[in-house]
Protein backbone atom coordinates (compact mmCIF):
# COMPACT_ATOMS: atom_id res chain seq x y z
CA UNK A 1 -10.57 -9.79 1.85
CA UNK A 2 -6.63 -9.34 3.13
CA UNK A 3 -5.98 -8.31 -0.58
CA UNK A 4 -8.32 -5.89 -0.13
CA UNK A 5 -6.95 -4.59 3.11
CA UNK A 6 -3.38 -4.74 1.59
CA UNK A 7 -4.42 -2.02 -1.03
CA UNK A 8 -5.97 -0.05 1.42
CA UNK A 9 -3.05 0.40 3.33
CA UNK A 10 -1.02 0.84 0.12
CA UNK A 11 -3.23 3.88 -0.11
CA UNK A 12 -2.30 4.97 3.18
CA UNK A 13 0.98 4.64 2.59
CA UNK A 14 0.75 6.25 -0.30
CA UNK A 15 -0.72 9.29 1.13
CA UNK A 16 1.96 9.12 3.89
CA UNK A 17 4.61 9.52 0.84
CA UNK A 18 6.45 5.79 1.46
CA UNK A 19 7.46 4.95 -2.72
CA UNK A 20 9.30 1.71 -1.61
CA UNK A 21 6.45 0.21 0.56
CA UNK A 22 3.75 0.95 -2.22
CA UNK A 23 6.00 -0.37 -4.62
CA UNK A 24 6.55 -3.40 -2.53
CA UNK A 25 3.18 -4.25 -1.32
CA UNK A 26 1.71 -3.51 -4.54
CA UNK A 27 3.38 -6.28 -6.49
């Protein structure tokens, strides 16, 4: 379940434009 959270707010992030903390919380 926090996985899943994590890679939602990777997609946040993403949306926000934030390379480095995708990158990071994605690995």
């Amino acid at each position: 379940m926090l996985h899943k959270i994590l890679i939602k707010n990777v997609n946040i992030i993403d949306g926000l434009g934030n390379d480095p903390f995708q990158g990071s919380v994605l690995i």
